[in-house]
Protein backbone atom coordinates (compact mmCIF):
# COMPACT_ATOMS: atom_id res chain seq x y z
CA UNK A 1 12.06 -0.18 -1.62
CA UNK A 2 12.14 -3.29 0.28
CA UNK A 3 8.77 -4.99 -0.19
CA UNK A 4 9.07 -7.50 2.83
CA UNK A 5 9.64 -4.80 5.17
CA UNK A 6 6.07 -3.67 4.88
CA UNK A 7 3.07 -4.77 7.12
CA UNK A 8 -0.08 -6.08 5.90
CA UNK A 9 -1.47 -2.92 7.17
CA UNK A 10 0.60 -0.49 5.27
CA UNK A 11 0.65 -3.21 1.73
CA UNK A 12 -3.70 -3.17 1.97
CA UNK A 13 -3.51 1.16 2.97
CA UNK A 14 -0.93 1.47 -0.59
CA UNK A 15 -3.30 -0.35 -2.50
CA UNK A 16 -6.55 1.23 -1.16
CA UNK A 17 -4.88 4.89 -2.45
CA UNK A 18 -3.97 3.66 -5.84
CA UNK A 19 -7.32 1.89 -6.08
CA UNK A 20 -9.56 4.80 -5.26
CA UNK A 21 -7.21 6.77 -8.01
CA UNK A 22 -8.05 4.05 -10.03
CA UNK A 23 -11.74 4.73 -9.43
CA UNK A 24 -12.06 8.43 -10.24
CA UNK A 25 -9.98 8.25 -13.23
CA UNK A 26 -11.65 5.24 -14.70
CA UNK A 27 -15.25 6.92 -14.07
CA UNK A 28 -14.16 10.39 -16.10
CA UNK A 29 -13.17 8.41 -18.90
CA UNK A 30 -16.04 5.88 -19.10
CA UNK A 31 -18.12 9.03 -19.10
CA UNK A 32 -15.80 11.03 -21.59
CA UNK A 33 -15.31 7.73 -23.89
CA UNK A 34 -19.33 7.21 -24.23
CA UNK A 35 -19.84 10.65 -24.95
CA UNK A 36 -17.35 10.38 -27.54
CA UNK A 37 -18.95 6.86 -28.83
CA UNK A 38 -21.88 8.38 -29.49
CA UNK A 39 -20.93 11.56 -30.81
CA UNK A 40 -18.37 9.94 -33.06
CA UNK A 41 -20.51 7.34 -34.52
CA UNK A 42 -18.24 4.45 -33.52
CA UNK A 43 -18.94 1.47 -31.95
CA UNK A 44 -15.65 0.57 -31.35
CA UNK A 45 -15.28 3.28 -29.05
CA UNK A 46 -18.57 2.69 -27.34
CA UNK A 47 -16.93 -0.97 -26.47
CA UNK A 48 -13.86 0.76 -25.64
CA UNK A 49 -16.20 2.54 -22.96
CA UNK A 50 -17.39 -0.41 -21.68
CA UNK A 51 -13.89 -1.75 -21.10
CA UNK A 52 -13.02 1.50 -18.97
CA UNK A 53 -16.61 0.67 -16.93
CA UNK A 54 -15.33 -2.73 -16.25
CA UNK A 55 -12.08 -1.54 -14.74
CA UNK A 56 -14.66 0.90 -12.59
CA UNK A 57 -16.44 -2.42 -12.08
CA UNK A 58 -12.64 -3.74 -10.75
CA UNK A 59 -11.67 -1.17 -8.62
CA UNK A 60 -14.45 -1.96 -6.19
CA UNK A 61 -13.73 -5.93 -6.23
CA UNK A 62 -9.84 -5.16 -5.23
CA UNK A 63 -11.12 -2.47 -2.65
CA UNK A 64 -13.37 -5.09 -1.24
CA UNK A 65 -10.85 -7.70 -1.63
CA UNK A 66 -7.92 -5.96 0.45
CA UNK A 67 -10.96 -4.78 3.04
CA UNK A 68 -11.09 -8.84 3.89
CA UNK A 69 -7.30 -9.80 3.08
CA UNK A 70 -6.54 -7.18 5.90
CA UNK A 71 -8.33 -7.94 8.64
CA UNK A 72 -5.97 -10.04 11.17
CA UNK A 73 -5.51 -13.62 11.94
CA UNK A 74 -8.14 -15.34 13.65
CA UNK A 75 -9.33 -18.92 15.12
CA UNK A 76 -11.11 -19.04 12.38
CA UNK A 77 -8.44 -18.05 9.73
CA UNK A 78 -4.98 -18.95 11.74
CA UNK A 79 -3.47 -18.06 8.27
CA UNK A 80 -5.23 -14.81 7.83
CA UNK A 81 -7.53 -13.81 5.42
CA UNK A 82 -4.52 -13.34 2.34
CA UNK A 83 -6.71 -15.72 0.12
CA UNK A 84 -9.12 -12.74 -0.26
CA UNK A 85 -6.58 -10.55 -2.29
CA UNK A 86 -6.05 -13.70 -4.52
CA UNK A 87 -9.97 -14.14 -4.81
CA UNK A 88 -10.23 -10.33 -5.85
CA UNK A 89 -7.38 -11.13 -8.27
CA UNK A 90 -9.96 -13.92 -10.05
CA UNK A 91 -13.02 -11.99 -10.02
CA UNK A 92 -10.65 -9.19 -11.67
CA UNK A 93 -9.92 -12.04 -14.01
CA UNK A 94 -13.40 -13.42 -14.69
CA UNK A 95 -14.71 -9.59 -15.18
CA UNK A 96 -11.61 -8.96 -17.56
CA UNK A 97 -13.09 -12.29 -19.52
CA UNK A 98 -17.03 -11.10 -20.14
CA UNK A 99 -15.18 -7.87 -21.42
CA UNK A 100 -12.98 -9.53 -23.71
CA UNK A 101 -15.90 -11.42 -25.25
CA UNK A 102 -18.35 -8.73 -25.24
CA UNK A 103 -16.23 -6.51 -27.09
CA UNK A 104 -15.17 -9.24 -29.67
CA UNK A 105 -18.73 -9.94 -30.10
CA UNK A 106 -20.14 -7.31 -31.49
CA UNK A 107 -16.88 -5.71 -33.65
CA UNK A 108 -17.19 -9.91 -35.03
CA UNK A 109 -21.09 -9.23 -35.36
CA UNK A 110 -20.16 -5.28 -37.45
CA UNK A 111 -17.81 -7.38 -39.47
CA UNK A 112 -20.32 -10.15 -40.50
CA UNK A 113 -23.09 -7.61 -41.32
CA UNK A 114 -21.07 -5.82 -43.85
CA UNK A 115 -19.43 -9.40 -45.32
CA UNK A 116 -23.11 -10.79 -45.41
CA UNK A 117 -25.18 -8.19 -46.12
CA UNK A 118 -22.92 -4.95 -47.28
CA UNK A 119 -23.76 -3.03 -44.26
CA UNK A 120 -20.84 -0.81 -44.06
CA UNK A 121 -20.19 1.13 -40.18
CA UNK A 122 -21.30 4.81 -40.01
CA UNK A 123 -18.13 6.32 -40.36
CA UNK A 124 -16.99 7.55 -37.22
CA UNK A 125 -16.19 11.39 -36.08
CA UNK A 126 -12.59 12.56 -35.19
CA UNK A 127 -14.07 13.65 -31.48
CA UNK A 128 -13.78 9.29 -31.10
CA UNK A 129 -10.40 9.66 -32.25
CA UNK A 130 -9.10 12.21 -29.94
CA UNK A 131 -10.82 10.55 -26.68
CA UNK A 132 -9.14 7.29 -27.53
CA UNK A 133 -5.86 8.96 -27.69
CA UNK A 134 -6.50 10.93 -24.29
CA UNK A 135 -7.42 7.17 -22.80
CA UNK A 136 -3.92 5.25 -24.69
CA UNK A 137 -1.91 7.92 -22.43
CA UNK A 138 -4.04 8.14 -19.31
CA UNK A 139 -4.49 4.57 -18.80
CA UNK A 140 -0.56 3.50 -19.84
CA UNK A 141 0.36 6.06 -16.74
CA UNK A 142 -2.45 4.45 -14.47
CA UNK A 143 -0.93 0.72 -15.61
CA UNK A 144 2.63 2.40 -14.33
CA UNK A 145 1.26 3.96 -11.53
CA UNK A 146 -0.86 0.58 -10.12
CA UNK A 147 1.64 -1.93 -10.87
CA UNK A 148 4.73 -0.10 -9.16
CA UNK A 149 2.69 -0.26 -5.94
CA UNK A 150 1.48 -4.00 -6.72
CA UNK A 151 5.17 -4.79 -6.69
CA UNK A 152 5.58 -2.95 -3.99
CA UNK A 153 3.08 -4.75 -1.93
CA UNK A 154 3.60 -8.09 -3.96
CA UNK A 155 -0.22 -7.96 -4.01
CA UNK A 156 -1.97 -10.17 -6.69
CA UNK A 157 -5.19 -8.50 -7.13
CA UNK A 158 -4.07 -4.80 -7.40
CA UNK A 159 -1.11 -6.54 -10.37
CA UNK A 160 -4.08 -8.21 -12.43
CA UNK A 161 -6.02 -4.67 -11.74
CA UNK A 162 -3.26 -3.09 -13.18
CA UNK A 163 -3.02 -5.20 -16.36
CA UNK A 164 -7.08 -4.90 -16.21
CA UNK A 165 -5.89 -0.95 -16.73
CA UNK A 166 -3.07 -1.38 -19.62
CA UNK A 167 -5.55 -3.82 -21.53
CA UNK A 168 -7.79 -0.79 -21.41
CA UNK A 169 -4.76 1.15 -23.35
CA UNK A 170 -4.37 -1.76 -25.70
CA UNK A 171 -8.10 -1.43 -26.90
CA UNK A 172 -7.87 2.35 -27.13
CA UNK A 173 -4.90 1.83 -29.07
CA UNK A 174 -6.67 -0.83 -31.37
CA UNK A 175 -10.24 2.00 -31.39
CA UNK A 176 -7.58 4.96 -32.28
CA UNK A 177 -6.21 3.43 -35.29
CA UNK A 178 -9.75 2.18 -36.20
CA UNK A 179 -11.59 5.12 -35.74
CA UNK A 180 -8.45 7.32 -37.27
CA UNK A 181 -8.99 5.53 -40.76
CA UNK A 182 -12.13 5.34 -41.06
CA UNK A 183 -12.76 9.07 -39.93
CA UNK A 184 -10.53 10.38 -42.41
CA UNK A 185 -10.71 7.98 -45.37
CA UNK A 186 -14.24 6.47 -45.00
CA UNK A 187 -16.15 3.82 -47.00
CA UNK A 188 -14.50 0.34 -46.28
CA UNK A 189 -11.93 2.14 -44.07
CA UNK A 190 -14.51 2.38 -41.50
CA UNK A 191 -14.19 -1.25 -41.45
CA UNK A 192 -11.10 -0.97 -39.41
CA UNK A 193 -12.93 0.20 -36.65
CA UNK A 194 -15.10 -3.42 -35.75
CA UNK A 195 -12.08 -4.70 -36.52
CA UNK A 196 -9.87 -3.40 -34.10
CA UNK A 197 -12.63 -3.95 -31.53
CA UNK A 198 -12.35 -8.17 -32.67
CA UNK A 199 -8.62 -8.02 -32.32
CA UNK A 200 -8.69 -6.39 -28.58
CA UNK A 201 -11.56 -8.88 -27.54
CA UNK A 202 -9.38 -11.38 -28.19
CA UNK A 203 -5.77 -10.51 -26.50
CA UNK A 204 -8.10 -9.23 -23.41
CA UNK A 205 -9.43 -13.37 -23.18
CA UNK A 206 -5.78 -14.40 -23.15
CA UNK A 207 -4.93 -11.44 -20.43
CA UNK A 208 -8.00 -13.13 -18.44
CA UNK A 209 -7.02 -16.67 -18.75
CA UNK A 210 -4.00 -16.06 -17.58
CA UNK A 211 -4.75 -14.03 -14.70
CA UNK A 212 -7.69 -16.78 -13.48
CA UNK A 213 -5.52 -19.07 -14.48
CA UNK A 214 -2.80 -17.92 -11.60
CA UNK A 215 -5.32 -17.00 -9.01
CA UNK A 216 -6.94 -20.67 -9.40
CA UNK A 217 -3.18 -22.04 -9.00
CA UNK A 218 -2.60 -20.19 -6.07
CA UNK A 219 -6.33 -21.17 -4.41
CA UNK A 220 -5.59 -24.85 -4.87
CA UNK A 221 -2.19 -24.13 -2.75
CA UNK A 222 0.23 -24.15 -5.42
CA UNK A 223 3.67 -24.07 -3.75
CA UNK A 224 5.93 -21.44 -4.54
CA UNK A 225 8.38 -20.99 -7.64
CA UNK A 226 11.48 -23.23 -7.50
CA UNK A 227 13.88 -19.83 -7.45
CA UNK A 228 12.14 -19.23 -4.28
CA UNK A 229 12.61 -22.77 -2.87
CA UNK A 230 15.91 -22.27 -3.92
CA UNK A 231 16.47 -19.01 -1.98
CA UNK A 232 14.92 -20.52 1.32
CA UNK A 233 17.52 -23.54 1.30
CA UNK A 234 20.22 -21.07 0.72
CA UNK A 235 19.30 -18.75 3.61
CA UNK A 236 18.71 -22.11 5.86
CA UNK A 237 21.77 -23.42 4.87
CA UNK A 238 23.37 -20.09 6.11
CA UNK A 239 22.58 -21.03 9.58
CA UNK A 240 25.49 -22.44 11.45
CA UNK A 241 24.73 -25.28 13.76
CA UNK A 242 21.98 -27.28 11.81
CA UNK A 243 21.82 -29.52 8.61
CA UNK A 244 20.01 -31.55 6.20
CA UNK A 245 17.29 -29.71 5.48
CA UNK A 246 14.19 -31.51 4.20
CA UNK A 247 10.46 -31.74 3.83
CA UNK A 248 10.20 -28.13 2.45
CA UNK A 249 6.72 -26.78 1.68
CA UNK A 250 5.91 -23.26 0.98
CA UNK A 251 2.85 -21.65 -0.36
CA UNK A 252 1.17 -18.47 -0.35
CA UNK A 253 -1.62 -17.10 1.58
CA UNK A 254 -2.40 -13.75 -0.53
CA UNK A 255 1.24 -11.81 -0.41
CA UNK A 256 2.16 -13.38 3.00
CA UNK A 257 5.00 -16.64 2.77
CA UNK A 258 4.06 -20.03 4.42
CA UNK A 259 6.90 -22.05 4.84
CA UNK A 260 7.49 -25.28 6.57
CA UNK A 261 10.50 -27.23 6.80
CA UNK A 262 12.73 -30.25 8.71
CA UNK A 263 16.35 -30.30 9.68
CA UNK A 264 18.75 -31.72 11.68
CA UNK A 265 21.21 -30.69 14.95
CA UNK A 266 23.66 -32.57 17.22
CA UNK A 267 21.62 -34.91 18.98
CA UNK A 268 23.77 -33.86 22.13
CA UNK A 269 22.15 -30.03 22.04
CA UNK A 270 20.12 -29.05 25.07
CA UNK A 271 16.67 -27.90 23.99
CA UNK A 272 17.48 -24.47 24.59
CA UNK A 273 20.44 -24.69 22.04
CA UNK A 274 18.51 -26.00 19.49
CA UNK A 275 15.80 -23.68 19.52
CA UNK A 276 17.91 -21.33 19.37
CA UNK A 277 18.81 -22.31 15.52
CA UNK A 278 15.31 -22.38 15.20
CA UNK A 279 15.03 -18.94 15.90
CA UNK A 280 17.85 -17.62 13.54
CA UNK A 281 16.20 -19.89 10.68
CA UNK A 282 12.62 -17.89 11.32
CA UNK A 283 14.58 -14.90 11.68
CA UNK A 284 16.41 -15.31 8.28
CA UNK A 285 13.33 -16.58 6.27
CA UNK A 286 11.32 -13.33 7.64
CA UNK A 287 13.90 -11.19 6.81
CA UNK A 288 13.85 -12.20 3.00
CA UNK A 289 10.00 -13.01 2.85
CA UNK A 290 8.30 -10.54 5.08
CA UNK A 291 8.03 -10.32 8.98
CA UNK A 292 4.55 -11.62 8.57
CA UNK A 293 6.03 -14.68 6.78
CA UNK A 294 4.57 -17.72 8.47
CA UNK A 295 7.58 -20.41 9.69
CA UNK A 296 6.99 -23.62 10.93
CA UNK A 297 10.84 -25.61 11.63
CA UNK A 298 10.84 -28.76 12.95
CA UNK A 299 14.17 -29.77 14.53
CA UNK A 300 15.23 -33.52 14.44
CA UNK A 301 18.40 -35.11 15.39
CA UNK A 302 21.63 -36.79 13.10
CA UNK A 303 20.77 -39.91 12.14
CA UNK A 304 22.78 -42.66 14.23
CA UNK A 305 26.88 -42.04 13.45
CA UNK A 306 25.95 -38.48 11.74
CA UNK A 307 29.29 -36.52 11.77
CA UNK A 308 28.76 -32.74 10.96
């Protein structure tokens, strides 16, 4: 599917449906995985529960987010209100971060109790086990399922909810193998299980950093990636009638393309003619970044003795 073809209307209504998906599924297994924390003796999965309640936590951020990055332009907002969707993508970020320390916390806490003081975990029940593997496979098809549309939409908040949802699978993958030993084996086995919630903690604070780390970039009006630069000077210089090219800037507000550029036409062009190129510039950038790409061309004659 051609992502620029869609509308900001129908990019925010995709990611509102996969969202509220998001939403039910993420409060049956919060519900299902604390059950089976505390049935199954394991704190590990217990953590892994408040992972799932964070993505809950998530959903409702993006929802709120797309809500505000959809509403039209305005005097107020002559860009529109894209900035939103990348300010949903940092909270996503920031929430994905308390997680990711919260969880490391207390499996690091487990570990030093039994190091310090011989405290061994309660070994955990197989009922922990079996809800962790329900949670590796539903959340892996809910990280498919999310980030197909967030490419789709090229929308930054529903991608970093849909990593929020596959980190989720990485700790249930980490609780699983935890919990499995130390259900079946016991004694320093159950060890396994505070330590699988340290290693998740940590590769959810580098899934965090990076996703704040992108949604700050994009806040402070990073331009866009030099293959996209690239791709705008190609299309331009596709144009017949104009050259030299120069002064390009392009950022992005939320998933929508600002770009601004210079170049140069026969001096001896009536104004009509020259707008004219104008137009077919606009009308090629739109076509490759969106029809609610904003383009801002400013035509300028050859320099003194210019031959084309």
């Amino acid at each position: 599917m051609d992502t620029q073809a869609l509308s900001t209307e129908e990019r925010v209504a995709r990611a509102n449906r996969v969202t509220w998906l998001s939403v039910w599924v993420n409060t049956a297994l919060t519900l299902a995985k604390f059950v089976a924390g505390l049935l199954g003796r394991s704190s590990a999965m217990v953590a892994d529960a408040a992972h799932s309640a964070s993505d809950f936590a998530t959903d409702f951020a993006v929802l709120i987010g797309m809500r505000l990055a959809g509403k039209p332009q305005d005097c107020d907002h002559p860009y529109g209100h894209g900035k939103y969707e990348t300010l949903a993508a940092a909270v996503v970020g920031v929430a994905l971060c308390g997680v990711g320390l919260a969880i490391a916390l207390h499996g690091a806490a487990a570990l030093w109790g039994a190091w310090a003081h011989g405290e061994l975990p309660a070994r955990p029940g197989m009922v922990a086990f079996w809800a962790g593997f329900a949670s590796i496979v539903i959340k892996e098809w809910l990280y498919q399922v999310t980030a197909r549309v967030a490419r789709q939409t090229g929308n930054d908040a529903l991608l970093a909810n849909a990593w929020h949802h596959r980190s989720d699978a990485f700790s249930s993958i980490a609780t699983t193998v935890g919990v499995g030993a130390g259900a079946l084996f016991g004694g320093h086995w159950s060890l396994l299980d505070p330590l699988a919630a340290t290693g998740v903690g940590a590769v959810l604070l580098k899934i965090a950093w990076d996703i704040v780390r992108d949604a700050v970039d994009k806040l402070a009006e990073q331009g866009m990636s030099a293959d996209e630069n690239a791709r705008i000077l190609e299309l331009v210089h596709g144009v017949e009638g104009l050259s030299e090219p120069h002064h390009l800037r392009s950022r992005r507000v939320g998933s929508v393309a600002v770009i601004e550029m210079h170049f140069r036409v026969d001096p001896a062009m009536t104004v009509r003619e020259g707008h004219a190129i104008a137009n077919r510039v606009e009308q090629a950038l739109r076509g490759a970044f969106g029809a609610d790409a904003i383009v801002t061309i400013h035509v300028e004659p050859w320099k003194e003795g210019r031959r084309q």
